[in-house]
C-alpha atoms as a PDB file:
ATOM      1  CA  UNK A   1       3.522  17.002  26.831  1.00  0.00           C
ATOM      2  CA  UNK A   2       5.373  17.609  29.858  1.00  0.00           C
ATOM      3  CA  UNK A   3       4.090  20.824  31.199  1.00  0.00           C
ATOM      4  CA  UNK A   4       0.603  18.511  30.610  1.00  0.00           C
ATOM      5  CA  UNK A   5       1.843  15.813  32.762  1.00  0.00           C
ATOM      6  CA  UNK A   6       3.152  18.061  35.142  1.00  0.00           C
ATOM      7  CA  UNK A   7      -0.240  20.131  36.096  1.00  0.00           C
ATOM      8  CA  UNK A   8      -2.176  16.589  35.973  1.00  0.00           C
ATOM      9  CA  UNK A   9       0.172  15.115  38.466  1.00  0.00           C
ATOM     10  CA  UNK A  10       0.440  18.195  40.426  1.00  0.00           C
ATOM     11  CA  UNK A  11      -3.137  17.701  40.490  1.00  0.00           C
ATOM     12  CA  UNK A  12      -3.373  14.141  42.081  1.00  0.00           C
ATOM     13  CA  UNK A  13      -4.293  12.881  38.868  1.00  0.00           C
ATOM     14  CA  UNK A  14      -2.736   9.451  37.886  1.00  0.00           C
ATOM     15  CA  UNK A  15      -2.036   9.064  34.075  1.00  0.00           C
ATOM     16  CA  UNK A  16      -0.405   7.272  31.400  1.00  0.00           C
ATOM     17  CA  UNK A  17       1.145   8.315  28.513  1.00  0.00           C
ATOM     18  CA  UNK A  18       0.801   6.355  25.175  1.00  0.00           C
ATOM     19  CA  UNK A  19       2.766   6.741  22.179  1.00  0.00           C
ATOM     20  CA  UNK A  20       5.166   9.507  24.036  1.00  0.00           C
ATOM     21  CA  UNK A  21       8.185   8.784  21.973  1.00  0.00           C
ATOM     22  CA  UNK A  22       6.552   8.093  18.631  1.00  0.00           C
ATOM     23  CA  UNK A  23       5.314  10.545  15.675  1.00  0.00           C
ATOM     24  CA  UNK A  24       8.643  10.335  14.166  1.00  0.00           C
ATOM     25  CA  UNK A  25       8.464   6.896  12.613  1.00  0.00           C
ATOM     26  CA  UNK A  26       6.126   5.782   9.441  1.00  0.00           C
ATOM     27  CA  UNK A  27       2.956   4.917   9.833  1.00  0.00           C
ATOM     28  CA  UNK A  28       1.876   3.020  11.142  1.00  0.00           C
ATOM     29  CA  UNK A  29       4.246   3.954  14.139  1.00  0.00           C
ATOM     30  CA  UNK A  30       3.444   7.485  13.537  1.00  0.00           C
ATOM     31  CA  UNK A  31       0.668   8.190  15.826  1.00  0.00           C
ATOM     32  CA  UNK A  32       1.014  11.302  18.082  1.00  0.00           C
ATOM     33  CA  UNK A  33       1.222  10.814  22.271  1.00  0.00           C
ATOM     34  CA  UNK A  34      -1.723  10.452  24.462  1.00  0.00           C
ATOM     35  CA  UNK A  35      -2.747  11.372  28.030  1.00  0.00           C
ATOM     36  CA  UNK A  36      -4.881   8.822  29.087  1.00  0.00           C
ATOM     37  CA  UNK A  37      -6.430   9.384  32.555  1.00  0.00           C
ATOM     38  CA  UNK A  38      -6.778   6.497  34.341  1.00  0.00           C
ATOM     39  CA  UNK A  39     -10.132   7.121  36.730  1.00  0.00           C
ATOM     40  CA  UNK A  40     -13.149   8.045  34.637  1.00  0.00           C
ATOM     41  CA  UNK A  41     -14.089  10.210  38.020  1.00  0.00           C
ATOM     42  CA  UNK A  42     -10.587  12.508  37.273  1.00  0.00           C
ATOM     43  CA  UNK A  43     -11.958  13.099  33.833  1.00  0.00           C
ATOM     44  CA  UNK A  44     -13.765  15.996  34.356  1.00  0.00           C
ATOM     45  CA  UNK A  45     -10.925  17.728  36.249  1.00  0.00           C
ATOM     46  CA  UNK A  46      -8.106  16.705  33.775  1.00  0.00           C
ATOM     47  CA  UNK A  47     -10.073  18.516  30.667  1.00  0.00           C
ATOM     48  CA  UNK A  48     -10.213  21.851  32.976  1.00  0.00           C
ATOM     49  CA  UNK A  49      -6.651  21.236  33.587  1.00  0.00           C
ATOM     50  CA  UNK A  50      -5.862  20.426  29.813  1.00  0.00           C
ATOM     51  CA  UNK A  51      -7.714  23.460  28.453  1.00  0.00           C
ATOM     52  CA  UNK A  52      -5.808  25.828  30.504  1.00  0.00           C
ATOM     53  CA  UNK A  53      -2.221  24.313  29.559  1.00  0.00           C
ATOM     54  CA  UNK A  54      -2.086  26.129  25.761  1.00  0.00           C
ATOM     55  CA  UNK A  55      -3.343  30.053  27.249  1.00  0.00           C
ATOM     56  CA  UNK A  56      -0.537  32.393  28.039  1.00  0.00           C
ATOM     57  CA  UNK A  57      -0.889  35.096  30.534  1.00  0.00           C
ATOM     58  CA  UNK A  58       1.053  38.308  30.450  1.00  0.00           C
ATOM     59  CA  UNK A  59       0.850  40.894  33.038  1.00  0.00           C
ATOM     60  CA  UNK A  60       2.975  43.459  33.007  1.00  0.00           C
ATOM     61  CA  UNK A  61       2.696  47.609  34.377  1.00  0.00           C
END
């Protein structure tokens, strides 16, 4: 979650996070955290952003 945060903010983008502690607890408190962007015009973006976060890139010689 936080290298997800991070690149959003780094971005400009303004988010909240919902649920960020939970997913330890029984349900019904055991719902996973959410990124929830908070202009519908920074949605776009923030997928682009979000899709990229999971790939890994090694370089080497």
């Amino acid at each position: 979650m936080g290298l997800a945060r991070g690149r959003l903010e780094d971005a400009g983008i303004e988010i909240m996070i919902k649920n960020e502690f939970a997913g330890t607890g029984f349900p019904p408190y055991n719902e996973g955290a959410q990124i929830w962007v908070l202009h519908d015009e920074d949605k776009e973006v923030a997928e682009k952003i979000l899709s990229n976060v999971n790939k890994v890139e090694i370089s080497g010689d």
